[in-house]
N, C-alpha and C. Protein backbone atom coordinates (compact mmCIF):
# COMPACT_ATOMS: atom_id res chain seq x y z
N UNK A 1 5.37 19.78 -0.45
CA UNK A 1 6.34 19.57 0.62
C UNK A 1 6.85 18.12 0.60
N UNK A 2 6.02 16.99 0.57
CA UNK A 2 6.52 16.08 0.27
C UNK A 2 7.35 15.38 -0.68
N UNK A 3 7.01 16.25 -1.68
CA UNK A 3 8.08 15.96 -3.03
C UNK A 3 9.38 16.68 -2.52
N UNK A 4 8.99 17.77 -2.08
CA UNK A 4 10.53 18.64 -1.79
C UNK A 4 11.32 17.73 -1.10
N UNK A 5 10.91 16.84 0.04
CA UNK A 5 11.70 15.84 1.03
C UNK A 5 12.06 14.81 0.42
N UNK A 6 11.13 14.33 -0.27
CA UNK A 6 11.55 13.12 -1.34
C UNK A 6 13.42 13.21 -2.02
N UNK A 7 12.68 14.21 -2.65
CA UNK A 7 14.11 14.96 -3.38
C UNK A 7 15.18 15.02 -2.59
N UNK A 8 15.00 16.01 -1.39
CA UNK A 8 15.98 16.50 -0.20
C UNK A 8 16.74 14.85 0.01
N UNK A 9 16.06 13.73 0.59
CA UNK A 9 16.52 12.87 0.85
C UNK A 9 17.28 12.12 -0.06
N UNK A 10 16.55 11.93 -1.46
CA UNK A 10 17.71 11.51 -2.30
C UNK A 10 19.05 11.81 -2.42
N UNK A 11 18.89 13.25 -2.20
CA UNK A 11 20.21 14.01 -2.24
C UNK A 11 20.95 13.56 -1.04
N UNK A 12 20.20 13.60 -0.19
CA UNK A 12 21.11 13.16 1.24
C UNK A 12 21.73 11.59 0.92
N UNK A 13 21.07 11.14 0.73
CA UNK A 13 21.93 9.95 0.38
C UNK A 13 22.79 9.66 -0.15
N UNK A 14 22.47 10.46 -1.44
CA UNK A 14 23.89 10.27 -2.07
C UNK A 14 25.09 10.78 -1.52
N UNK A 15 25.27 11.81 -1.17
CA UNK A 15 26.04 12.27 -0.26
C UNK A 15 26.62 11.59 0.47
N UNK A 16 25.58 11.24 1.35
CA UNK A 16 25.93 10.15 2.85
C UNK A 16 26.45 8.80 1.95
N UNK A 17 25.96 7.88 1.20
CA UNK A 17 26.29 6.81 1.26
C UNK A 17 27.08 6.63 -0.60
N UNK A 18 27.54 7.45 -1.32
CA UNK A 18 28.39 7.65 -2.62
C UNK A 18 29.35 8.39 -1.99
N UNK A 19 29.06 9.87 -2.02
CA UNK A 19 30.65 10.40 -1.78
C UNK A 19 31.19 10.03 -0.38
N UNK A 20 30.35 10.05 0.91
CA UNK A 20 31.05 9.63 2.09
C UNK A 20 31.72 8.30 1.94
N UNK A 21 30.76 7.08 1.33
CA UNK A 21 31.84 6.19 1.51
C UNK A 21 32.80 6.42 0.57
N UNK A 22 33.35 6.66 -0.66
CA UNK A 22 34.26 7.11 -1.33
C UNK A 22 35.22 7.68 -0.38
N UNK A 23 35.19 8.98 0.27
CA UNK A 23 36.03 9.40 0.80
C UNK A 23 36.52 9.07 1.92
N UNK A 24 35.88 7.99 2.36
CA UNK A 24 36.43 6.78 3.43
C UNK A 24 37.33 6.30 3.06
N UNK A 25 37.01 5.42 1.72
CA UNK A 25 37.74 4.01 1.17
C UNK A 25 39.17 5.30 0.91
N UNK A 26 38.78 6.89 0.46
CA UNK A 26 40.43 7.34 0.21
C UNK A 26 41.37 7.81 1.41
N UNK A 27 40.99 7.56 2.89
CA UNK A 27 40.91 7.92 3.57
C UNK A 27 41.97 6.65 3.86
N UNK A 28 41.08 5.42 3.97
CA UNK A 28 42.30 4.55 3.78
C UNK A 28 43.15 3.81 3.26
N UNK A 29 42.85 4.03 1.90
CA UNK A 29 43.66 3.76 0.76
C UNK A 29 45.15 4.68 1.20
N UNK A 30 45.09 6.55 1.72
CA UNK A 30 45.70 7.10 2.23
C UNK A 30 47.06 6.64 3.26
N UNK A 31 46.10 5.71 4.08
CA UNK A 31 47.05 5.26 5.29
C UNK A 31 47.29 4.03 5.01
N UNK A 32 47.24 3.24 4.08
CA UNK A 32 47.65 1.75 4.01
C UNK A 32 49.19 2.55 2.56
N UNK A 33 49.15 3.72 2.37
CA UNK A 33 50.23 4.11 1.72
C UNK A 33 50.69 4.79 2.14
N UNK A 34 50.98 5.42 3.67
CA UNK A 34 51.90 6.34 4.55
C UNK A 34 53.18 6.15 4.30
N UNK A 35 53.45 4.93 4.12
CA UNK A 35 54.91 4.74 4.36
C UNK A 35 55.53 5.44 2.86
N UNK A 36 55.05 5.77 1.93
CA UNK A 36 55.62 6.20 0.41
C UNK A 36 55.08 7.83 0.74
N UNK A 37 54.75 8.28 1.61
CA UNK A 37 54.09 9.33 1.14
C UNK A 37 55.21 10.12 2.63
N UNK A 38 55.77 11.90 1.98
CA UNK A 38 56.34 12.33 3.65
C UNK A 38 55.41 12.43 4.68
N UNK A 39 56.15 12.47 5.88
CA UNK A 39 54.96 12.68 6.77
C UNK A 39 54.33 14.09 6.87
N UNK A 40 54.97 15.30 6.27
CA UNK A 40 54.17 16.70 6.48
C UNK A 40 53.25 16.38 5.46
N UNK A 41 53.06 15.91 4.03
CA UNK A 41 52.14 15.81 3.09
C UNK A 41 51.18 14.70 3.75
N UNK A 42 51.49 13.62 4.34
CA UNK A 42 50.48 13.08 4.64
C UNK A 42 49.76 13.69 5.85
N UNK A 43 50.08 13.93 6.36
CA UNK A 43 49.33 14.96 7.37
C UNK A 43 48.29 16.01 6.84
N UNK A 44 48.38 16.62 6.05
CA UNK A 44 47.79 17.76 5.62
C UNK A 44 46.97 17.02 4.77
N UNK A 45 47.07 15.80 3.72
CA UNK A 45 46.23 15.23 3.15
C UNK A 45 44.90 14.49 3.99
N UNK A 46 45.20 13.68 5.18
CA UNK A 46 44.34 13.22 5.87
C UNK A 46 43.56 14.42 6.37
N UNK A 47 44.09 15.57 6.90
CA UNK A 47 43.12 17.17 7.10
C UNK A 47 41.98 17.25 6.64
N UNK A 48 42.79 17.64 4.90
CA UNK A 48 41.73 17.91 4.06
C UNK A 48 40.33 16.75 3.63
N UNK A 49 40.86 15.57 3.76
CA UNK A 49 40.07 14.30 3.69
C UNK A 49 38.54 14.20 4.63
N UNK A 50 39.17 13.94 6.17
CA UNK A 50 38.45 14.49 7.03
C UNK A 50 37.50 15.80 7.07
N UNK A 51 38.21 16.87 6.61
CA UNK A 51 37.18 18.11 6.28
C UNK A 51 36.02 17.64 5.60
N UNK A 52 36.70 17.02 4.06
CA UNK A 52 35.98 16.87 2.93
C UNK A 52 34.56 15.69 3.59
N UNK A 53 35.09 14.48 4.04
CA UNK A 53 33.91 13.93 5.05
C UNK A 53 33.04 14.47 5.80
N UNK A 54 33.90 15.04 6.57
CA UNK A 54 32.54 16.12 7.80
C UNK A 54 32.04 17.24 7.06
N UNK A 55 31.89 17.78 5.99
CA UNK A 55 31.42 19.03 5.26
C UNK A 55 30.26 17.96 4.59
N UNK A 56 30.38 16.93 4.05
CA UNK A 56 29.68 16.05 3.14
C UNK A 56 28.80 15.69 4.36
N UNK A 57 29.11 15.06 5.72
CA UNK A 57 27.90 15.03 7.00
C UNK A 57 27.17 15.89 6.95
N UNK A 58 27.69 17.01 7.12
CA UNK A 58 27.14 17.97 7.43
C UNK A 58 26.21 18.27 6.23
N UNK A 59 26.50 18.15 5.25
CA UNK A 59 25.39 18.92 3.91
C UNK A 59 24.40 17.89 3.83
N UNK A 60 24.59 16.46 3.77
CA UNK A 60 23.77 15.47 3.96
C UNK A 60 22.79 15.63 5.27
N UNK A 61 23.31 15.85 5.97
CA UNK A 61 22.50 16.08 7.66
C UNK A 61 21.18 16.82 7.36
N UNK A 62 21.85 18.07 6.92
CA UNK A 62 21.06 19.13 6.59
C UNK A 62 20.22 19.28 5.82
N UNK A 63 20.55 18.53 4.57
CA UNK A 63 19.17 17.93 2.95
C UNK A 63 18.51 17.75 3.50
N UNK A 64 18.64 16.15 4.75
CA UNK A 64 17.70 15.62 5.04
C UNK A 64 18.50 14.57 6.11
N UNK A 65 17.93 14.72 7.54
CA UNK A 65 18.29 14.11 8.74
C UNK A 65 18.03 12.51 8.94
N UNK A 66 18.74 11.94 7.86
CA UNK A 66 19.28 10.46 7.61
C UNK A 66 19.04 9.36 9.66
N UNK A 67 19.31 10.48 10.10
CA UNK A 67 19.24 9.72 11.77
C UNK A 67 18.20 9.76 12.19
N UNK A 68 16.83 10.17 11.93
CA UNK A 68 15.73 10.39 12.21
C UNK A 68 14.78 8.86 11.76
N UNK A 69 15.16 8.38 10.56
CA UNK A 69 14.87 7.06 10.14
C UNK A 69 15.80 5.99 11.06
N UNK A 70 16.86 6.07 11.78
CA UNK A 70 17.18 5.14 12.28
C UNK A 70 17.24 4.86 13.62
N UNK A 71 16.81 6.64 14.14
CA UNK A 71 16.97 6.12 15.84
C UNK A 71 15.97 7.34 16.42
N UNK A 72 15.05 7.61 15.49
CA UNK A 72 14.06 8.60 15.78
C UNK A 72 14.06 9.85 16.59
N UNK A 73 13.09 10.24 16.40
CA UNK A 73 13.04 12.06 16.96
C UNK A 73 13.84 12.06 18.24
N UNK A 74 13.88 11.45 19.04
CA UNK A 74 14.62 12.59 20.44
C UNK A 74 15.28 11.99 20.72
N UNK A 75 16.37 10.74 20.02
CA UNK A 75 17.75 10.39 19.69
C UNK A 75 18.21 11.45 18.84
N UNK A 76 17.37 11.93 17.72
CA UNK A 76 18.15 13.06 17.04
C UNK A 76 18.35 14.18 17.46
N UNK A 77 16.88 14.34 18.12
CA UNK A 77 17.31 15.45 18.78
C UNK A 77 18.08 16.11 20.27
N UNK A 78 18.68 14.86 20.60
CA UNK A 78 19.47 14.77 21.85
C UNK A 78 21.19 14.81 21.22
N UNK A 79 20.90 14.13 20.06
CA UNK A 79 22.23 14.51 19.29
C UNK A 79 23.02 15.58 18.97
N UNK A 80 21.96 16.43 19.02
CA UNK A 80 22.16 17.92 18.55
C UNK A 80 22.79 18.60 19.21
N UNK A 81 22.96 18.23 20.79
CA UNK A 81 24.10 19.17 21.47
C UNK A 81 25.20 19.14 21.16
N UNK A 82 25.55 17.67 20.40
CA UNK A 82 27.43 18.09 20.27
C UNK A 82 27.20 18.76 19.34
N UNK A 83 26.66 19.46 18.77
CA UNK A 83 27.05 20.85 17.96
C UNK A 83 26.74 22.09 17.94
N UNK A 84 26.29 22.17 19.75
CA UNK A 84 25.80 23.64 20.09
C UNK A 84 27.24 23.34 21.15
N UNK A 85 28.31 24.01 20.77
CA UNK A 85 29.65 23.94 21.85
C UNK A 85 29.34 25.45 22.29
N UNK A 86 29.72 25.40 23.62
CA UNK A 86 29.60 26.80 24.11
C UNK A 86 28.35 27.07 24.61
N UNK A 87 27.14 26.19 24.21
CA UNK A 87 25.82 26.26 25.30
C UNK A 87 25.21 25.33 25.79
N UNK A 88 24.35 25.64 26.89
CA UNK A 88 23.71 24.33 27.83
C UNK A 88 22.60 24.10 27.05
N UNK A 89 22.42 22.97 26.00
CA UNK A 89 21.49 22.64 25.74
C UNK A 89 21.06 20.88 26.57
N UNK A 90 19.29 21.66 26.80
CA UNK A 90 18.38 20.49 27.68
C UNK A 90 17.50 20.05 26.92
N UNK A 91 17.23 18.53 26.52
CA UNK A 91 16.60 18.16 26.13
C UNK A 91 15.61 17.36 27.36
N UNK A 92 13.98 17.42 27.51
CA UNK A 92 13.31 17.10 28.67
C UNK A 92 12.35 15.92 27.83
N UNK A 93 12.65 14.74 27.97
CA UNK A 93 10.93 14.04 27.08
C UNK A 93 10.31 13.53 28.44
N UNK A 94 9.40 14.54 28.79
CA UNK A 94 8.15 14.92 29.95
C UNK A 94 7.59 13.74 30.06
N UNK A 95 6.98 13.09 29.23
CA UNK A 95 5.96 11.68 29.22
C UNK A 95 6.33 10.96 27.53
N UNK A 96 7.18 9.67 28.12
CA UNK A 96 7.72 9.10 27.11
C UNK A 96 6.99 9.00 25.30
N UNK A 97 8.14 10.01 24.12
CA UNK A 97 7.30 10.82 23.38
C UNK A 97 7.01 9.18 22.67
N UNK A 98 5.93 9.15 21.81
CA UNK A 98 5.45 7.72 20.77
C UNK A 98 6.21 7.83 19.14
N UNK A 99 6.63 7.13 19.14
CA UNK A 99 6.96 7.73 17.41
C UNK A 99 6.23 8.39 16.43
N UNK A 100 6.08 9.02 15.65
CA UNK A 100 5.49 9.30 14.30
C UNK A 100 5.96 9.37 12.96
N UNK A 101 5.12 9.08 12.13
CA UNK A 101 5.35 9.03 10.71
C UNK A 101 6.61 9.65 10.58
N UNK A 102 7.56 9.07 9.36
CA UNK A 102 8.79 9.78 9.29
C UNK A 102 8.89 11.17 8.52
N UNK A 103 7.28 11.40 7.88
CA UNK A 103 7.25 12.74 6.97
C UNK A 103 7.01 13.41 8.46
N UNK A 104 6.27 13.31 9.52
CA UNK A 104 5.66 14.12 10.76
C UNK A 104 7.04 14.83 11.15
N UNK A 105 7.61 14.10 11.99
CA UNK A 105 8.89 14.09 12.57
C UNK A 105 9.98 15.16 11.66
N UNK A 106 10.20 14.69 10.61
CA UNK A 106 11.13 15.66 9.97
C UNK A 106 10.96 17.00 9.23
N UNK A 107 9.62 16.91 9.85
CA UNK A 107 9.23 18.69 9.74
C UNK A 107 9.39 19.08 11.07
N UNK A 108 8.92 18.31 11.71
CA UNK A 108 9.48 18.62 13.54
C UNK A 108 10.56 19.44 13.73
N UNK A 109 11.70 17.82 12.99
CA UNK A 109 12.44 18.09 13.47
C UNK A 109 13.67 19.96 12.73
N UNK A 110 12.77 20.23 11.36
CA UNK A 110 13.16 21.45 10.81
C UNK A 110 12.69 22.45 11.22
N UNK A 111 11.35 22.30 12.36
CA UNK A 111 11.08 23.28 12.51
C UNK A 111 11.70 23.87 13.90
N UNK A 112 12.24 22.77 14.71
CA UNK A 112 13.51 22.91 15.25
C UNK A 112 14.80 23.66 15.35
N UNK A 113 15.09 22.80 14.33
CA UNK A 113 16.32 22.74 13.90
C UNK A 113 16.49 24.83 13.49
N UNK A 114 14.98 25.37 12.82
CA UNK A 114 14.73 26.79 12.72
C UNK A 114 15.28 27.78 13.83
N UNK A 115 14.30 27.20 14.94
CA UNK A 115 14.54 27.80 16.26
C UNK A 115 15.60 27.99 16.70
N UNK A 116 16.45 26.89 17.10
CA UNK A 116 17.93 27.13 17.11
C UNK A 116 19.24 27.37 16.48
N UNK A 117 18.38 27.67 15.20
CA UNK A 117 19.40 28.47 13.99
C UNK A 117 19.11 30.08 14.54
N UNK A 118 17.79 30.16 14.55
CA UNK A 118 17.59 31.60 14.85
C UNK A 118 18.57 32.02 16.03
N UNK A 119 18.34 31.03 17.55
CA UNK A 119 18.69 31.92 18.53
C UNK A 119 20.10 31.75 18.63
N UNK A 120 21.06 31.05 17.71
CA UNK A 120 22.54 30.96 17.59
C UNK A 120 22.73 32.32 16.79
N UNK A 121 21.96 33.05 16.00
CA UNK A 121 22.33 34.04 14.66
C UNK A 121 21.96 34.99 15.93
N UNK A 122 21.08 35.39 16.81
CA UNK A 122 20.70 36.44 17.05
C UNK A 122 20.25 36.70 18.29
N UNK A 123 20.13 35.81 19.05
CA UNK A 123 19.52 35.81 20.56
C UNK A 123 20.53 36.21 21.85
N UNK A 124 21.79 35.73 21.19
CA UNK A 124 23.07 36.12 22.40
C UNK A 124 22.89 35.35 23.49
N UNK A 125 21.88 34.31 23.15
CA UNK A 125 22.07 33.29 24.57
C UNK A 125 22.68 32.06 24.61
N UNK A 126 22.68 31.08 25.67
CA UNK A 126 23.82 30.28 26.36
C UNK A 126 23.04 28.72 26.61
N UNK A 127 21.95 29.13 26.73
CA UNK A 127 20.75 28.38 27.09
C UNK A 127 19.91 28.13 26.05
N UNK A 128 19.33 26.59 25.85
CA UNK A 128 18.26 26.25 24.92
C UNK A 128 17.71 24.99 25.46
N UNK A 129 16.36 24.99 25.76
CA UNK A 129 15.62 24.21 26.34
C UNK A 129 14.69 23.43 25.12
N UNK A 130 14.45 22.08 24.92
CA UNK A 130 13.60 21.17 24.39
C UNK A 130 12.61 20.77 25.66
N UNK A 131 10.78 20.63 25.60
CA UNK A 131 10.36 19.90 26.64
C UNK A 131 9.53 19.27 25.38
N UNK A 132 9.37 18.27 25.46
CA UNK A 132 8.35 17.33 24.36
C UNK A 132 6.91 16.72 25.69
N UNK A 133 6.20 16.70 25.28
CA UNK A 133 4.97 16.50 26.25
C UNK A 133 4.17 15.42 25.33
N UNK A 134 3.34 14.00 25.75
CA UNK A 134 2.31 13.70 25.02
C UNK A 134 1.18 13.80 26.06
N UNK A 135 0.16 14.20 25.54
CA UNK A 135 -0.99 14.51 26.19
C UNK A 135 -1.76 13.47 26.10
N UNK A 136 -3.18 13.15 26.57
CA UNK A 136 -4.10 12.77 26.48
C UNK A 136 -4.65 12.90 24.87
N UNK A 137 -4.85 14.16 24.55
CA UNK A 137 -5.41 14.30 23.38
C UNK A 137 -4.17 15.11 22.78
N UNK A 138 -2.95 15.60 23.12
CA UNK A 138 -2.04 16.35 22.28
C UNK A 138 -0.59 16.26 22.55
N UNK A 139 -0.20 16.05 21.32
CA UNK A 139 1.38 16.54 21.47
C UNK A 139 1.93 17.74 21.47
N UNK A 140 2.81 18.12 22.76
CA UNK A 140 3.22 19.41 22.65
C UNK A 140 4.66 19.62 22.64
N UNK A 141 5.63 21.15 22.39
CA UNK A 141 6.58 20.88 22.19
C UNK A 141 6.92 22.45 22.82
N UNK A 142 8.05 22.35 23.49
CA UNK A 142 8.24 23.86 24.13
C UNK A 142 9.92 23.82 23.97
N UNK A 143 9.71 25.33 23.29
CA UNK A 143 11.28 25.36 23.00
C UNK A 143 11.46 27.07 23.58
N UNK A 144 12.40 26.96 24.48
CA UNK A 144 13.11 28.56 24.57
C UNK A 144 14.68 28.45 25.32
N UNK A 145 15.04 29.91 24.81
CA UNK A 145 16.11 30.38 25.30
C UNK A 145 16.49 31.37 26.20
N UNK A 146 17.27 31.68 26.31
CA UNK A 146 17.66 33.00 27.47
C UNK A 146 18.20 34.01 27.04
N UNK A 147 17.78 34.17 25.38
CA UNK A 147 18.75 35.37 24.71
C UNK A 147 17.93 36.78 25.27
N UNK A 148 18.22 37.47 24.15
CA UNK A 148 18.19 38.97 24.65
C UNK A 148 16.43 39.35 23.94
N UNK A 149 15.80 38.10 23.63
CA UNK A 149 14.58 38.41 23.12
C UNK A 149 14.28 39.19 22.24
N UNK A 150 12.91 40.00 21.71
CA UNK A 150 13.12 40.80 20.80
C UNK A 150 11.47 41.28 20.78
N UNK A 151 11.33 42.85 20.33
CA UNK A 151 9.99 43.33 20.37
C UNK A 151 8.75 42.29 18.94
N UNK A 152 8.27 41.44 19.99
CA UNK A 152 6.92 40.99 18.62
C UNK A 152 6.14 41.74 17.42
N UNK A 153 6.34 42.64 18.20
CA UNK A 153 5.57 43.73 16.86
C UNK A 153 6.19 44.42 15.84
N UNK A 154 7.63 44.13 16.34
CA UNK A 154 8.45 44.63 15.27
C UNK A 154 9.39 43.44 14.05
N UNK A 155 8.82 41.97 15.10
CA UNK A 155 9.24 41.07 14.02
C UNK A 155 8.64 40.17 13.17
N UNK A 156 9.06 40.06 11.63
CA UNK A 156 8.54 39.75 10.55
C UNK A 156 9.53 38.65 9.84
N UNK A 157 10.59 38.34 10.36
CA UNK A 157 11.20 37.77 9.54
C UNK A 157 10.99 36.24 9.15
N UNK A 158 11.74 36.21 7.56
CA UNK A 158 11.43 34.53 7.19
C UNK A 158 11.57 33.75 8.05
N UNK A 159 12.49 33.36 9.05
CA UNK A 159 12.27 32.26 10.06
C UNK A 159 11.10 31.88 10.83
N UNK A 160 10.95 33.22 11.40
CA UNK A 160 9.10 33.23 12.25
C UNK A 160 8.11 32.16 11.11
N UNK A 161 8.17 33.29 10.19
CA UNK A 161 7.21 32.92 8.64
C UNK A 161 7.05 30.82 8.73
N UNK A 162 8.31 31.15 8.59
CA UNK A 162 8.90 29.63 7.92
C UNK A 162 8.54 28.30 9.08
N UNK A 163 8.26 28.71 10.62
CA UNK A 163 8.08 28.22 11.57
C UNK A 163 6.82 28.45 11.46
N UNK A 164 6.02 29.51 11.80
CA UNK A 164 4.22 28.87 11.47
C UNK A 164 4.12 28.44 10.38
N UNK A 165 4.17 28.34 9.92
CA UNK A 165 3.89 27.66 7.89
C UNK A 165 4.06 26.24 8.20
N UNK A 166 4.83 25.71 8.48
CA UNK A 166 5.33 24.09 8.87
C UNK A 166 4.05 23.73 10.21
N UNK A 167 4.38 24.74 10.72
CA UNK A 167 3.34 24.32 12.22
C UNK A 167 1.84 23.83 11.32
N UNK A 168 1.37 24.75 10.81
CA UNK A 168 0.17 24.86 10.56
C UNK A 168 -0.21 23.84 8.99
N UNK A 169 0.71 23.35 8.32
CA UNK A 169 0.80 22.38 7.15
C UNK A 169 0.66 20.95 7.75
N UNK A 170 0.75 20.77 8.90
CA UNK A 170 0.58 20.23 10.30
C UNK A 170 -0.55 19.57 11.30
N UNK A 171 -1.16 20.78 10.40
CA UNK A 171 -2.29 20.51 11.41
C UNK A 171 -2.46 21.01 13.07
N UNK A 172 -1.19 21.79 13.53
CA UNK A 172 -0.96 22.61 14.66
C UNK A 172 -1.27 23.40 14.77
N UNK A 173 -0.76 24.20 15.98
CA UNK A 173 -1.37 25.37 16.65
C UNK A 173 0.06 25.88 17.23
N UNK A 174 0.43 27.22 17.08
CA UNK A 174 1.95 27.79 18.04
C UNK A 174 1.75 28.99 18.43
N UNK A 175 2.33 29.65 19.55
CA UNK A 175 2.74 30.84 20.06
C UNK A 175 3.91 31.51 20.06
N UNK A 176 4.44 32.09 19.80
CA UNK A 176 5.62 32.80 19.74
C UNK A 176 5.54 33.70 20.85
N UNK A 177 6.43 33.53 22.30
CA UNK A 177 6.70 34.74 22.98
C UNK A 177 7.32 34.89 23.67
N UNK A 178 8.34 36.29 23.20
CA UNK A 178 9.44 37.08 23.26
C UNK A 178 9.21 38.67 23.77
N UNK A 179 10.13 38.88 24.51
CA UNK A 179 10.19 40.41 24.85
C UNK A 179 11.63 40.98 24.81
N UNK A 180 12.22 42.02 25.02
CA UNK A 180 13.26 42.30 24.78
C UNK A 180 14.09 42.21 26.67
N UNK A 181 15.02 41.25 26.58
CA UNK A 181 15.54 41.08 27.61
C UNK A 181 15.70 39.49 28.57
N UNK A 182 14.14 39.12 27.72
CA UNK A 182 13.53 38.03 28.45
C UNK A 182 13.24 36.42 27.57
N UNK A 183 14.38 36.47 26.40
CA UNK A 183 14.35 35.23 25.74
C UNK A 183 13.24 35.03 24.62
N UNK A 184 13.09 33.71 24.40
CA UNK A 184 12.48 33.39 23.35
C UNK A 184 11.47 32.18 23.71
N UNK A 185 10.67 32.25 23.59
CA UNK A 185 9.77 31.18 23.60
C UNK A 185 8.41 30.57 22.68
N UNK A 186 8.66 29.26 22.50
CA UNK A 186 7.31 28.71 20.71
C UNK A 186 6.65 27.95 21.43
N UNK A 187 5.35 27.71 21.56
CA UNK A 187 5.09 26.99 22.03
C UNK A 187 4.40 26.03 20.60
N UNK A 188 4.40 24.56 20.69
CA UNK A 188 3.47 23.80 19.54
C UNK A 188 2.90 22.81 19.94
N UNK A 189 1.33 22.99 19.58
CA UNK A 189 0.62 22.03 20.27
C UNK A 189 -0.28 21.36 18.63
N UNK A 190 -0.04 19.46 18.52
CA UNK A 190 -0.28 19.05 17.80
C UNK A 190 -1.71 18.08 18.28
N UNK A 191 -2.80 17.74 16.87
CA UNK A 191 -3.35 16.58 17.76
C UNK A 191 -2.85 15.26 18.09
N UNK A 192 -3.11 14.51 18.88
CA UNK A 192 -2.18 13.21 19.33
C UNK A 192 -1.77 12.07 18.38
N UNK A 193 -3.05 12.18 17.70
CA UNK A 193 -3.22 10.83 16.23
C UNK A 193 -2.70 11.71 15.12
N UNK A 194 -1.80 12.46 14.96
CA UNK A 194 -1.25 13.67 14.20
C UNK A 194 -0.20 12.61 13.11
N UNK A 195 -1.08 12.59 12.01
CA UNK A 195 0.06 12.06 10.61
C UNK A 195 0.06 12.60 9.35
N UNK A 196 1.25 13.29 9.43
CA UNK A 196 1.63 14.11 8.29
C UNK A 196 1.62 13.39 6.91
C-alpha cells in the first residue's frame, strides 16, 4: 500500500505541478494574445483550456490528495463540499481532531472519499454527515446519510470490501449499518497513538 501511494503521488504531481502549470502559462500566453486572435475563437479556446486544467485537478486530486500535505485532514475534508452541489454536507470536528502521519490520513481520507462515492452512485440522498471524535484512548469517525439504505445481508460489493480492508490495514475496528429506508451508517474506531 505504501508503494502504491508513493507512486499515486508521484503521479499527482506531475500532473498538479508539469501539466497544470503548463496549461496556466497557455492560459496566459492565450490572453496576452487576444487582441490577434477573433473573439468567438478565443472564447472557446480559453473553455477548452480551463476544462483541460480542472480535469488535470481533478485527476491529480484523485491519484493522490496533494491538500492533505498542506492544510491537513479536516481542511480537506471540509473542502469537499464544493463538490457535493445539490447536498447538505456537515462536517462536525467534536473534540479538536490532532494531526496524523500523512500515510494515516490519506487512507482516511480514501476511505472517505469511498463512502461518499458510494452514497452519490446509489443512496438517493441529500444529506452527508462527517463527526470526527478524539477520545481518551481512540479516534473515531462517523459517517452517514439519509439515502434509501440497503438490506446488509444482501450486500457484498467492492466498495464495502474496499472500506474494511483500509479500516483494518489500520489497525481499526468499523460497523456498517444500513436498512432499507433508513440511510447509511460506518462507524471507525482507531487507537489514539494510531501510525500508519
Amino acid at each position: 500500500m505504501k508503494t502504491q501511494e508513493e507512486e499515486r503521488k508521484r503521479i499527482a504531481r506531475t500532473l498538479h505541478d508539469e501539466i497544470g502549470n503548463k496549461l496556466q502559462l497557455l492560459k496566459l500566453n492565450l490572453v496576452s494574445h487576444q487582441k490577434h486572435i477573433e473573439q468567438y475563437q478565443f472564447n472557446i479556446l480559453i473553455e477548452k483550456v480551463e476544462q483541460l486544467i480542472d480535469s488535470s485537478r481533478e485527476i491529480s486530486h484523485s491519484m493522490y490528495p496533494v491538500n492533505l500535505e498542506y492544510f491537513g485532514l479536516i481542511l480537506t475534508l471540509d473542502e469537499m463540499k464544493q463538490n457535493l452541489v445539490g447536498y447538505e454536507y456537515n462536517l462536525y470536528d467534536l473534540s479538536k481532531y490532532l494531526e496524523r502521519p500523512i500515510s494515516f490520513e490519506v487512507q482516511i481520507y480514501r476511505i472517505i472519499l469511498e463512502f461518499v462515492s458510494n452514497t452519490l452512485k446509489h443512496a438517493k440522498a441529500n444529506r452527508i454527515d462527517i463527526l470526527v471524535r478524539e477520545g481518551d484512548k481512540t479516534l473515531s469517525f462517523l459517517l452517514k446519510d439519509n439515502g434509501i439504505g440497503f438490506e446488509m445481508k444482501k450486500s457484498n460489493g467492492m466498495g464495502l470490501s474496499n472500506i474494511k480492508a483500509r479500516i483494518e490495514l489500520l489497525d481499526g475496528h468499523s460497523k456498517i449499518n444500513s436498512s432499507v429506508g433508513k440511510g447509511t451508517r460506518l462507524t471507525m474506531v482507531f487507537p489514539k497513538n494510531v501510525a500508519a
